[in-house]
PDB file of N, CA and C in Angstrom:
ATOM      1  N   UNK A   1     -13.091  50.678 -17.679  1.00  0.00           N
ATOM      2  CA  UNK A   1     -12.247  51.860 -17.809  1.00  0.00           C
ATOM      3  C   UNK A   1     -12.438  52.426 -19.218  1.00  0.00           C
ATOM      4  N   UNK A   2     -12.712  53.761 -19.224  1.00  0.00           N
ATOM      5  CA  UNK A   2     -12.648  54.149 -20.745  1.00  0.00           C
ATOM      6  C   UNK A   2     -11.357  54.190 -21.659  1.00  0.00           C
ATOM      7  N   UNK A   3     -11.573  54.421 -22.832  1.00  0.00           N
ATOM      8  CA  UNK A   3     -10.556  54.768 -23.822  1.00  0.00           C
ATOM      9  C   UNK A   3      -9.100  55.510 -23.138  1.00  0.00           C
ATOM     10  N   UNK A   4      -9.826  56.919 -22.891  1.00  0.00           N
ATOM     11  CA  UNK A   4      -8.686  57.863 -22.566  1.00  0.00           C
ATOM     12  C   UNK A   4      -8.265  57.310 -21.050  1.00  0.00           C
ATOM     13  N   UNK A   5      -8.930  56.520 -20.299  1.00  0.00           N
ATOM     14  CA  UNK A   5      -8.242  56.158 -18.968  1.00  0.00           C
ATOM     15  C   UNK A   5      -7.122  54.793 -19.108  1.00  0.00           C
ATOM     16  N   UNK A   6      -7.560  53.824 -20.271  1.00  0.00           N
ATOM     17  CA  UNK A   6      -6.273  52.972 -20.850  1.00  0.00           C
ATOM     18  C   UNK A   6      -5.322  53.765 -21.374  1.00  0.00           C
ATOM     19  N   UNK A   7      -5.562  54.572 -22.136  1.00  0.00           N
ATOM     20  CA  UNK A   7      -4.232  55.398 -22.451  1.00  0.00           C
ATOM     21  C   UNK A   7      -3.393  55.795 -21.594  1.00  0.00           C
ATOM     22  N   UNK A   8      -3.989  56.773 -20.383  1.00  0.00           N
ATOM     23  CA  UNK A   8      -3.202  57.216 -19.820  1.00  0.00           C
ATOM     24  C   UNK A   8      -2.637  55.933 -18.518  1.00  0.00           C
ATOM     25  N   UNK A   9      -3.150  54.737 -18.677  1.00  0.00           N
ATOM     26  CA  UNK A   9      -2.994  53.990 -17.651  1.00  0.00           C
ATOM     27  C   UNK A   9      -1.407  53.260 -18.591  1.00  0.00           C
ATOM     28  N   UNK A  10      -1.256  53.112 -20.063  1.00  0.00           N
ATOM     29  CA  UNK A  10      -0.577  52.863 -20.980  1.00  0.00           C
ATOM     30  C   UNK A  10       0.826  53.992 -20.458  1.00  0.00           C
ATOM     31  N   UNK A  11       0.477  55.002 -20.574  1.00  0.00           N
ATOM     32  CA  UNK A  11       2.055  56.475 -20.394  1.00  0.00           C
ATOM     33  C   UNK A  11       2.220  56.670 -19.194  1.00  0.00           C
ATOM     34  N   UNK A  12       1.392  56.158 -17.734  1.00  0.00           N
ATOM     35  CA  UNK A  12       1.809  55.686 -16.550  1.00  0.00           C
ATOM     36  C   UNK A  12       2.624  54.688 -16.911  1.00  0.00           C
ATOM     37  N   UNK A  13       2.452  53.625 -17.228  1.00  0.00           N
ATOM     38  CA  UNK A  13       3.186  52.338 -17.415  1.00  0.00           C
ATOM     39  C   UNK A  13       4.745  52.701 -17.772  1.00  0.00           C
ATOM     40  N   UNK A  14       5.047  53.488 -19.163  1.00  0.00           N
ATOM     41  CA  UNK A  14       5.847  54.165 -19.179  1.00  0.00           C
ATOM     42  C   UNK A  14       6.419  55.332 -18.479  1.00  0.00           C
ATOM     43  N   UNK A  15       5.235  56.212 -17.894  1.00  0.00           N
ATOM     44  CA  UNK A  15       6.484  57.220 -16.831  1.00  0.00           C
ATOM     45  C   UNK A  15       6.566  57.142 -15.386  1.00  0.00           C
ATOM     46  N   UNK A  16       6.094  55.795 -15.190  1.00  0.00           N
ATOM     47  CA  UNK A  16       6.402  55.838 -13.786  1.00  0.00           C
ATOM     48  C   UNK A  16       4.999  56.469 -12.673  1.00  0.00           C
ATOM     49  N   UNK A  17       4.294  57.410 -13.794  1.00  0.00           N
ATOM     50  CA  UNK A  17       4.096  58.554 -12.296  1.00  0.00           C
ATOM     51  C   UNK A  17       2.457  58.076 -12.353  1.00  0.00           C
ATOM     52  N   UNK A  18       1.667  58.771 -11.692  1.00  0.00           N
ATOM     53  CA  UNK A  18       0.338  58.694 -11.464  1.00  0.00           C
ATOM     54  C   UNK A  18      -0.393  60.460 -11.285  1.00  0.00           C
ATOM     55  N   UNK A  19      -0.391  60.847 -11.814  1.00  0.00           N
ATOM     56  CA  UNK A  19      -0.634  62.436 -12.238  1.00  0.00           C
ATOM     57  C   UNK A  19      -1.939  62.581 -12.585  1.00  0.00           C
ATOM     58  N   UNK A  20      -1.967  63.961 -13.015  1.00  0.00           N
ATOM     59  CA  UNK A  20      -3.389  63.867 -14.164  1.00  0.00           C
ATOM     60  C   UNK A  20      -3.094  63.632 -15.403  1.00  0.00           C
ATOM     61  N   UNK A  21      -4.068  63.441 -16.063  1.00  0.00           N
ATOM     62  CA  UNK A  21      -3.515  63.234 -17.604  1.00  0.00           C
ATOM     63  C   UNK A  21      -2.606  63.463 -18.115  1.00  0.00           C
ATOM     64  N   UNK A  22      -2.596  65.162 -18.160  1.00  0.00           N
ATOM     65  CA  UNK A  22      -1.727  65.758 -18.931  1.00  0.00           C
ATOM     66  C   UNK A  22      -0.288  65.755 -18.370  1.00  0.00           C
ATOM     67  N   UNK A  23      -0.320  65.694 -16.655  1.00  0.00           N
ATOM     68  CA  UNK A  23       1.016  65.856 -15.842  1.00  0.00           C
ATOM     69  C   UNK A  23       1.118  64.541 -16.368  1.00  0.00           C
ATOM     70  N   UNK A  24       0.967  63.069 -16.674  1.00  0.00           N
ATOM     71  CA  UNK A  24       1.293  61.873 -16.895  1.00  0.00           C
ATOM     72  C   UNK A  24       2.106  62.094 -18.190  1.00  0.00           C
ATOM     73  N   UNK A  25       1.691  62.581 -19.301  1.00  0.00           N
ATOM     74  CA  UNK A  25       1.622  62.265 -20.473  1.00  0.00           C
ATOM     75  C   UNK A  25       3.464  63.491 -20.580  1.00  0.00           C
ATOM     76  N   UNK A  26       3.022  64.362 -19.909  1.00  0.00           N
ATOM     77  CA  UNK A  26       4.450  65.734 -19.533  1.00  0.00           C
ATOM     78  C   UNK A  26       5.191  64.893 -19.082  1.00  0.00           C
ATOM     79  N   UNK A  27       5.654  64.011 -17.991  1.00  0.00           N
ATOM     80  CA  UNK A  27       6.066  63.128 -17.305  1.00  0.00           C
ATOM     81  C   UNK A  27       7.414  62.446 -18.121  1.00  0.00           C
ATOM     82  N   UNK A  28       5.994  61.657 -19.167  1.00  0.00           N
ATOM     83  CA  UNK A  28       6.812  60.624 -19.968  1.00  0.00           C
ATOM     84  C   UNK A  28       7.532  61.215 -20.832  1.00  0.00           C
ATOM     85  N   UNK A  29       6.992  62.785 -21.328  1.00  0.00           N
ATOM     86  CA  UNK A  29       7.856  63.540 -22.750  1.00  0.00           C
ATOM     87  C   UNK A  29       8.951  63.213 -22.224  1.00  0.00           C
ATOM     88  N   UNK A  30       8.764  63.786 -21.048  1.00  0.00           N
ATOM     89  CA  UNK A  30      10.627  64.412 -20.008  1.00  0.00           C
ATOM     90  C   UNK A  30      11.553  63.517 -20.297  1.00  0.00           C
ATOM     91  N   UNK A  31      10.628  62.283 -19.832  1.00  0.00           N
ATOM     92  CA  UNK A  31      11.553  61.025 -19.379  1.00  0.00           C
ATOM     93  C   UNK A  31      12.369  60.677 -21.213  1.00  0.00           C
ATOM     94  N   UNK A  32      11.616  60.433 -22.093  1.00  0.00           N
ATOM     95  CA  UNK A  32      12.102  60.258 -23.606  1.00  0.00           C
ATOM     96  C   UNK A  32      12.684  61.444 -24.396  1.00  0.00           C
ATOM     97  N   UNK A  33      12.802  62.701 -23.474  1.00  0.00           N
ATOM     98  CA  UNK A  33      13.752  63.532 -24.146  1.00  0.00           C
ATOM     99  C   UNK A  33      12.935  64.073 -25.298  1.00  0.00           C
ATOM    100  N   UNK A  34      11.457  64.355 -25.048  1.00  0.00           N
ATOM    101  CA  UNK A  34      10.679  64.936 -25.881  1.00  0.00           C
ATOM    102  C   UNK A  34      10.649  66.674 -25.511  1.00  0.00           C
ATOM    103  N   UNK A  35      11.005  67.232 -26.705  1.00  0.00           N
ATOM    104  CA  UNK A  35      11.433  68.649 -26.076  1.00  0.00           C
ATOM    105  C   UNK A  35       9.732  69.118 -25.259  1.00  0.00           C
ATOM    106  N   UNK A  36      10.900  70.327 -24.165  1.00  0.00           N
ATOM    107  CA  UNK A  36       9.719  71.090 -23.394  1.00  0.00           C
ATOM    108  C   UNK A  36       8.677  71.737 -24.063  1.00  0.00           C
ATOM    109  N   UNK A  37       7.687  72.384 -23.945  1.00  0.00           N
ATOM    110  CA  UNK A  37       6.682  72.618 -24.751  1.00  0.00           C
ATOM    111  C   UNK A  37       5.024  72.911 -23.926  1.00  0.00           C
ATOM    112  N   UNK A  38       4.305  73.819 -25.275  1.00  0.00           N
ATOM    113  CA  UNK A  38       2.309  72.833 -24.904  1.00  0.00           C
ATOM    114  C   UNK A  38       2.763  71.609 -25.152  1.00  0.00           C
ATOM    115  N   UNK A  39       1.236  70.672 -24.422  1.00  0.00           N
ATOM    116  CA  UNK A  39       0.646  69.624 -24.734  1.00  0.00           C
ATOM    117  C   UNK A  39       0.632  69.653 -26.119  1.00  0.00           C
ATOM    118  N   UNK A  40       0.080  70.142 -26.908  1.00  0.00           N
ATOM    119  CA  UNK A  40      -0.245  69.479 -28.505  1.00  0.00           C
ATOM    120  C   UNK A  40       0.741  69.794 -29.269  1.00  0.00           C
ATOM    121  N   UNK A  41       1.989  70.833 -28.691  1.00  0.00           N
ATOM    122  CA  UNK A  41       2.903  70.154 -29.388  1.00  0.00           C
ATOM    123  C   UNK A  41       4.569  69.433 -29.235  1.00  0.00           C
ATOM    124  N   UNK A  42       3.793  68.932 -28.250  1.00  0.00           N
ATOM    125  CA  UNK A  42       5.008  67.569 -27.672  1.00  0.00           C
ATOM    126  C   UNK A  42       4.104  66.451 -27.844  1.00  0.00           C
ATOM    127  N   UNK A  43       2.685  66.947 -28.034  1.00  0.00           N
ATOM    128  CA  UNK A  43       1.915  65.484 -28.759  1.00  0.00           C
ATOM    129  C   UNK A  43       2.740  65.598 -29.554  1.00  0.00           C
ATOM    130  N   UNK A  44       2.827  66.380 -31.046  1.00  0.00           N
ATOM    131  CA  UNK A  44       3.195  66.618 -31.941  1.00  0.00           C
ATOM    132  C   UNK A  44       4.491  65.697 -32.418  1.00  0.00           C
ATOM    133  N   UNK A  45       4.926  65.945 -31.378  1.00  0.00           N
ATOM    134  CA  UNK A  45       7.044  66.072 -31.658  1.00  0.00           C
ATOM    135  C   UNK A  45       6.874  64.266 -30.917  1.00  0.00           C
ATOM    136  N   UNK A  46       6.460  63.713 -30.154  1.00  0.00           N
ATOM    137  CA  UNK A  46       6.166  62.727 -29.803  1.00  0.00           C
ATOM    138  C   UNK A  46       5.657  61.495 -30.550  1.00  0.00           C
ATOM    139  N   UNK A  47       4.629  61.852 -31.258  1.00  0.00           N
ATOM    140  CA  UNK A  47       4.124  60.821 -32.620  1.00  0.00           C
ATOM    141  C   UNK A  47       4.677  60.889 -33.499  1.00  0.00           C
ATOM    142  N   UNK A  48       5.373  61.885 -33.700  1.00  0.00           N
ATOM    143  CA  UNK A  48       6.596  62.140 -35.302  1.00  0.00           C
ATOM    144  C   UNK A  48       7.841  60.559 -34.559  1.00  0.00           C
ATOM    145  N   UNK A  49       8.221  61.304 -33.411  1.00  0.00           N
ATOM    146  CA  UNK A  49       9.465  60.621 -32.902  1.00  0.00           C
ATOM    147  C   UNK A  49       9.064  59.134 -33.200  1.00  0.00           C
ATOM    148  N   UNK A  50       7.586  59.077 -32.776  1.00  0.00           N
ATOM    149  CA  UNK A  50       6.936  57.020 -32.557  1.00  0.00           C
ATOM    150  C   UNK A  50       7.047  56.606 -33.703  1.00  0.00           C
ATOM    151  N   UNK A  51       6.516  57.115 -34.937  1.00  0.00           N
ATOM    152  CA  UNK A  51       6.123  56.823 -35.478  1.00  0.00           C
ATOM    153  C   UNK A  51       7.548  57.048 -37.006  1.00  0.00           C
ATOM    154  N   UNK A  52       8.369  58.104 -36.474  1.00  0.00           N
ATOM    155  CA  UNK A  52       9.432  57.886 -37.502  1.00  0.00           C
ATOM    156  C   UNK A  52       9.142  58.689 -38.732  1.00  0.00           C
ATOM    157  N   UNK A  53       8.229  59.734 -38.760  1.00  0.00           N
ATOM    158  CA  UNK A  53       7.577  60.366 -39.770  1.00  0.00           C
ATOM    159  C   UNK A  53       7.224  62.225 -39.211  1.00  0.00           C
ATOM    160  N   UNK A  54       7.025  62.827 -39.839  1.00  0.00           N
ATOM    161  CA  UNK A  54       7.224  64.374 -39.606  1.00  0.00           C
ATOM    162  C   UNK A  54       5.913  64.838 -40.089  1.00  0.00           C
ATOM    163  N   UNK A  55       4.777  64.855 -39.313  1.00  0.00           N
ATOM    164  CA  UNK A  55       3.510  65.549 -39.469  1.00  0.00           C
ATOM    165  C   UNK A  55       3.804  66.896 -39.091  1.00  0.00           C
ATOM    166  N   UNK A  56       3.014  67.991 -39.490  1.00  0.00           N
ATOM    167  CA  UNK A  56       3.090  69.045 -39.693  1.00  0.00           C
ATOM    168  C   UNK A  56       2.091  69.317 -38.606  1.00  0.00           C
ATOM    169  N   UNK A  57       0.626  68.590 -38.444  1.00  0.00           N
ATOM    170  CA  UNK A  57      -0.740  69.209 -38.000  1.00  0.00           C
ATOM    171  C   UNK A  57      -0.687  68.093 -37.129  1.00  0.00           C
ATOM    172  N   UNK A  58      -1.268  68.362 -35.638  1.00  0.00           N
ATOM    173  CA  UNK A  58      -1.339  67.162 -34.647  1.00  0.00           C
ATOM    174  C   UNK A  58      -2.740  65.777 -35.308  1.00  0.00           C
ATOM    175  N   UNK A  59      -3.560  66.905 -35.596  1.00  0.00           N
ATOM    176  CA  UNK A  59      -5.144  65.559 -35.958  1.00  0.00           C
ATOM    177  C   UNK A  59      -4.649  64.579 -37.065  1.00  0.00           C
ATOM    178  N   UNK A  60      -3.164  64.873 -38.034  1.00  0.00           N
ATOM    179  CA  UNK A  60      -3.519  63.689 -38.525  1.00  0.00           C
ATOM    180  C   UNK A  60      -2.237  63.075 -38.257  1.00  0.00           C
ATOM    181  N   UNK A  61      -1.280  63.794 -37.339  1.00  0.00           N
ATOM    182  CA  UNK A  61      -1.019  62.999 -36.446  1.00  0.00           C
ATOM    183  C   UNK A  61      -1.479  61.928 -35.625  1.00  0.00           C
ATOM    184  N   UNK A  62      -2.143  61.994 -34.895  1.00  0.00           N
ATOM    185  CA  UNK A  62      -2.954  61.173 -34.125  1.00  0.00           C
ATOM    186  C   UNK A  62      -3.872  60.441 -35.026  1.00  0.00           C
ATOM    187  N   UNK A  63      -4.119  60.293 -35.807  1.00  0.00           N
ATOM    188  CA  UNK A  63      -5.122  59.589 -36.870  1.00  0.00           C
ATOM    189  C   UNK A  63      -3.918  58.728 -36.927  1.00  0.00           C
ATOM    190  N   UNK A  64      -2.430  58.804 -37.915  1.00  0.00           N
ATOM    191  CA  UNK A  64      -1.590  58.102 -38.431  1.00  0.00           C
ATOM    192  C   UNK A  64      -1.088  57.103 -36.764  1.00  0.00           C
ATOM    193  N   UNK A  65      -1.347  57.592 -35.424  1.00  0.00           N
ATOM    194  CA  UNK A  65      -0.719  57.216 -34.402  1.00  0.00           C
ATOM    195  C   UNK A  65      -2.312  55.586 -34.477  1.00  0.00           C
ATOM    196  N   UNK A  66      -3.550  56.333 -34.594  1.00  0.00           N
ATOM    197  CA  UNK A  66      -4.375  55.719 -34.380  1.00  0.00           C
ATOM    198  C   UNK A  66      -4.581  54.450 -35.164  1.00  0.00           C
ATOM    199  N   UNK A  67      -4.117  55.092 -36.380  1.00  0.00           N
ATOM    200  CA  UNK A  67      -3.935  53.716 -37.437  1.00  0.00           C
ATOM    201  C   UNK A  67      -2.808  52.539 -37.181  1.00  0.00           C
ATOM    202  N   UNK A  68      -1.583  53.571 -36.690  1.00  0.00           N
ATOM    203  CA  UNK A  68      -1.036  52.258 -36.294  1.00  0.00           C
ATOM    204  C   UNK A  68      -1.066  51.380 -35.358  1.00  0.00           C
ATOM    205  N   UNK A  69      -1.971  51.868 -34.495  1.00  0.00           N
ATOM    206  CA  UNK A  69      -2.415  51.115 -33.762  1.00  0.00           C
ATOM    207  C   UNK A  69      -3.750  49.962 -33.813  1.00  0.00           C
ATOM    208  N   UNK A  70      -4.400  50.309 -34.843  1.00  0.00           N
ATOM    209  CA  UNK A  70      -5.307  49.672 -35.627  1.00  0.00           C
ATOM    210  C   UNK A  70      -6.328  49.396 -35.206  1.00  0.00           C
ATOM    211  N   UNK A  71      -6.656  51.106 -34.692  1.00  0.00           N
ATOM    212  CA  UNK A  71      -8.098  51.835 -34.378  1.00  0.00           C
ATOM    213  C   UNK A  71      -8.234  52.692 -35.106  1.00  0.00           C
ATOM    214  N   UNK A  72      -9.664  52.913 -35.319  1.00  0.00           N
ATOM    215  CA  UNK A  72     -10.258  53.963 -36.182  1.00  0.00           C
ATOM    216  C   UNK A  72      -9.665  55.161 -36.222  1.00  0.00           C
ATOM    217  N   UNK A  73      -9.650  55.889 -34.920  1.00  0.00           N
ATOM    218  CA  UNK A  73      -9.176  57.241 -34.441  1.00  0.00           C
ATOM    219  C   UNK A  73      -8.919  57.481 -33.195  1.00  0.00           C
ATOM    220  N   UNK A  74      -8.160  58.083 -32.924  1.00  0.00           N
ATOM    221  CA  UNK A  74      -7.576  58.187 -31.510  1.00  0.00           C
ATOM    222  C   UNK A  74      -8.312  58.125 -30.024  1.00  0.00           C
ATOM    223  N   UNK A  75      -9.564  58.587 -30.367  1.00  0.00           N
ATOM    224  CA  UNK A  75     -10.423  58.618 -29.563  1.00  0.00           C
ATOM    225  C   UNK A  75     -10.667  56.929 -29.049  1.00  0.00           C
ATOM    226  N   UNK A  76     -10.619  56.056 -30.015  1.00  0.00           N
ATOM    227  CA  UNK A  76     -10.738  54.647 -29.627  1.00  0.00           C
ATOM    228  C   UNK A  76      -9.331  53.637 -29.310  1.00  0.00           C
ATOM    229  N   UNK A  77      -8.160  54.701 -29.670  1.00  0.00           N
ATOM    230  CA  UNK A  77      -7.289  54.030 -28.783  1.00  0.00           C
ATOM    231  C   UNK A  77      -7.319  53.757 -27.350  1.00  0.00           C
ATOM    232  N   UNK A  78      -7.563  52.783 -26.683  1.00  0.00           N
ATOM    233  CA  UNK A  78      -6.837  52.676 -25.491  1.00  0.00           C
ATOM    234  C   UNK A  78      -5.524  52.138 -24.729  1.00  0.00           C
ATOM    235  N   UNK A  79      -5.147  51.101 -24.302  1.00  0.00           N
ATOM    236  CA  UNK A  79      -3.858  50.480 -24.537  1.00  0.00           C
ATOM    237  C   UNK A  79      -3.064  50.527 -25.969  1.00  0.00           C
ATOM    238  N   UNK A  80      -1.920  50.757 -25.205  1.00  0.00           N
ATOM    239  CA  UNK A  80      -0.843  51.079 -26.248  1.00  0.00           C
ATOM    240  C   UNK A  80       0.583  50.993 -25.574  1.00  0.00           C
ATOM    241  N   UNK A  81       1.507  50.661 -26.283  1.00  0.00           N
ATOM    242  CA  UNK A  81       3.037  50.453 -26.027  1.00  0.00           C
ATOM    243  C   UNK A  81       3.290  52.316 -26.049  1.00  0.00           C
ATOM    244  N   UNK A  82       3.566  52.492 -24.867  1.00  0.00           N
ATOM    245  CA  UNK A  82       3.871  54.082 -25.061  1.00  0.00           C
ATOM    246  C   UNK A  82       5.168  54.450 -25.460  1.00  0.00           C
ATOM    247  N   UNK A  83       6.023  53.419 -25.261  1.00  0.00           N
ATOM    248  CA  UNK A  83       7.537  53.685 -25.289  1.00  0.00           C
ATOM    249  C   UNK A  83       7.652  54.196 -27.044  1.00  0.00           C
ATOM    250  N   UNK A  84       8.947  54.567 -27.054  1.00  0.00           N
ATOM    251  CA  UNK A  84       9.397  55.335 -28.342  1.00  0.00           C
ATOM    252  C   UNK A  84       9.972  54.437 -29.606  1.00  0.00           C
ATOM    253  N   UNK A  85       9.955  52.765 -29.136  1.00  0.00           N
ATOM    254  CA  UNK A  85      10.418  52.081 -29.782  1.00  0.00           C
ATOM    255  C   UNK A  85       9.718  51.044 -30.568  1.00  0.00           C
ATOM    256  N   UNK A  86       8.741  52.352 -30.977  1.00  0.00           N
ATOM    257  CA  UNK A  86       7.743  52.387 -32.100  1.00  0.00           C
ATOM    258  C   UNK A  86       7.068  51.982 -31.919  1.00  0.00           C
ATOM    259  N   UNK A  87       5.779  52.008 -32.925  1.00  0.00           N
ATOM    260  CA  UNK A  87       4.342  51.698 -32.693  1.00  0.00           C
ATOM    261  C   UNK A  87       4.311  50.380 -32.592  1.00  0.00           C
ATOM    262  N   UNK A  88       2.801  49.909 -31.888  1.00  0.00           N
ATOM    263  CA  UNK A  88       2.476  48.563 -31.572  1.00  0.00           C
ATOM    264  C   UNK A  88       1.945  47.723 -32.741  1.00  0.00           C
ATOM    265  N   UNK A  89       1.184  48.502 -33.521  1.00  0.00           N
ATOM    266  CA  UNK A  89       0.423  48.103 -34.565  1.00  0.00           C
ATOM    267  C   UNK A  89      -0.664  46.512 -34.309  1.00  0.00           C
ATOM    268  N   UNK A  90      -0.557  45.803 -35.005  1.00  0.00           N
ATOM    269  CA  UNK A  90      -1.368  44.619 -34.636  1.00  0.00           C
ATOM    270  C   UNK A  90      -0.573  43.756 -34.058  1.00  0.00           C
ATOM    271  N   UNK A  91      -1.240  43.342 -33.242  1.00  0.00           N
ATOM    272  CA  UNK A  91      -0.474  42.394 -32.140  1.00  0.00           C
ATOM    273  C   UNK A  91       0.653  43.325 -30.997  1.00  0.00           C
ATOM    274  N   UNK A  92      -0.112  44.485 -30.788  1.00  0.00           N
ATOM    275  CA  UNK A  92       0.559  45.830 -29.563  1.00  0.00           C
ATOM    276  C   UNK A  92       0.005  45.302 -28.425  1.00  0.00           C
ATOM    277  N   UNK A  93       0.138  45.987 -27.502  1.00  0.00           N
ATOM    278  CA  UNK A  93      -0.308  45.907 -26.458  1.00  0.00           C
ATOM    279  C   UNK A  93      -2.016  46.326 -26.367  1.00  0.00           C
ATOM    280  N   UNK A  94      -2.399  45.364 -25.586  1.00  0.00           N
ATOM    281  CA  UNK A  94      -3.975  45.436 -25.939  1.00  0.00           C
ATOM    282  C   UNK A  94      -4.240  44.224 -26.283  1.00  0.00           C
ATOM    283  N   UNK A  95      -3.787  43.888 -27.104  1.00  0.00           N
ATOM    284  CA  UNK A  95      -3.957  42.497 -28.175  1.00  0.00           C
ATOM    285  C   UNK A  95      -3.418  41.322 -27.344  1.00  0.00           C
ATOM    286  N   UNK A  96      -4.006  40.078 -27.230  1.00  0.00           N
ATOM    287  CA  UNK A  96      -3.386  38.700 -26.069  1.00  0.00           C
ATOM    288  C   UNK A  96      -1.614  38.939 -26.680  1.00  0.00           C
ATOM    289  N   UNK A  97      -1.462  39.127 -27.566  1.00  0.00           N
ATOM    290  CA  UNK A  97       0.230  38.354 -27.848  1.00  0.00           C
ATOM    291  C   UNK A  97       1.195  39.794 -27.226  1.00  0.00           C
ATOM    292  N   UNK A  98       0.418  41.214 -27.677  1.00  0.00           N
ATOM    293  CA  UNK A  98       0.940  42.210 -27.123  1.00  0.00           C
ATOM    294  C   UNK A  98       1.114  42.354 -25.012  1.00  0.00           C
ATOM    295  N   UNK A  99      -0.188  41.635 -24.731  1.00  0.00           N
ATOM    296  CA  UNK A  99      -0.131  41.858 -23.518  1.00  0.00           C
ATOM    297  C   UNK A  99       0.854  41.400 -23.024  1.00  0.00           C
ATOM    298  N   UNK A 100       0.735  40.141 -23.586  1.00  0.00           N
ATOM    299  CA  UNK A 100       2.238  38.877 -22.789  1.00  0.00           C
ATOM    300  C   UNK A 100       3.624  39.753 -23.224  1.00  0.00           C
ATOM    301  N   UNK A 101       3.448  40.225 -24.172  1.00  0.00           N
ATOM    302  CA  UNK A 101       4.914  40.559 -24.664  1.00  0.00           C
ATOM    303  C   UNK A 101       5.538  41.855 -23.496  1.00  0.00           C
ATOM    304  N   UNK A 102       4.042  42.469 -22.996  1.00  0.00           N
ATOM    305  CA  UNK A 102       4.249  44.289 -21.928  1.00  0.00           C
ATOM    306  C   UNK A 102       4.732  43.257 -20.422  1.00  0.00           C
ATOM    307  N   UNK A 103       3.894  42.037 -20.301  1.00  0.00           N
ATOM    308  CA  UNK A 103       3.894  41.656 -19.155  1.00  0.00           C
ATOM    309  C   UNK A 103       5.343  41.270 -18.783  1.00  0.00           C
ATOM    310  N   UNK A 104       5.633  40.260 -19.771  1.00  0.00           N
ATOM    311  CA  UNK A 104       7.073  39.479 -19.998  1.00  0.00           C
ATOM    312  C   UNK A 104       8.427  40.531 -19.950  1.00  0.00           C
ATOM    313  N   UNK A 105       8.066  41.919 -20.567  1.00  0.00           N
ATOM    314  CA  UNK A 105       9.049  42.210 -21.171  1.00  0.00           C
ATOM    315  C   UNK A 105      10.192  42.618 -19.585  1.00  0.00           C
ATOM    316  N   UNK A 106      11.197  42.216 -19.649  1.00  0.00           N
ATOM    317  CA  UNK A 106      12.340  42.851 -18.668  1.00  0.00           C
ATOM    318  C   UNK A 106      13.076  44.304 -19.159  1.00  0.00           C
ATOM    319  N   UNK A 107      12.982  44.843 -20.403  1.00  0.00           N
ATOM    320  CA  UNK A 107      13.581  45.891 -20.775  1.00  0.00           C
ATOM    321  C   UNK A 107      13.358  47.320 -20.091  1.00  0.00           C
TER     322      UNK A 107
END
């Protein structure tokens, strides 16, 4: 599976739905009370919210999303904790201790 198909297999996980990308990724804003909007900027308002910080420009948004996830750049994120209760960083989902923690979790 590529990059962008773990991701979005990651914000399924979180919204429930099975869409296209972008209907997946719209899905989950809804569900976390990410205001209505484009795509890039409820990306926007979405990685500020994850991440607890107020980017101005989405690319280094997603760079700062990518780092905390502790990939190069977004493009090489794939799995990820999509939920809002913050980034995964090392040891996220993806990672053996992150997986057990997505698998395990009852929340």
């Amino acid at each position: 599976m590529s990059q962008q198909g773990l991701r979005q297999a990651s914000v399924r996980a979180e919204s429930g739905t099975t869409l296209n990308y972008e209907g997946d990724w719209h899905a989950m804003w809804d569900g976390q009370g990410i205001a209505a909007g484009p795509f890039n900027q409820r990306m926007l308002l979405y990685i500020n919210e994850k991440l607890g910080v107020t980017y101005t420009e989405l690319n280094g948004a997603m760079a700062a999303l990518a780092a905390d996830e502790g990939v190069d750049n977004f493009s090489s994120l794939g799995s990820f904790d999509a939920s809002l209760g913050g980034g995964a960083g090392p040891g996220g989902v993806g990672s053996p201790v992150g997986l057990l923690m997505a698998i395990t979790s009852t929340a």
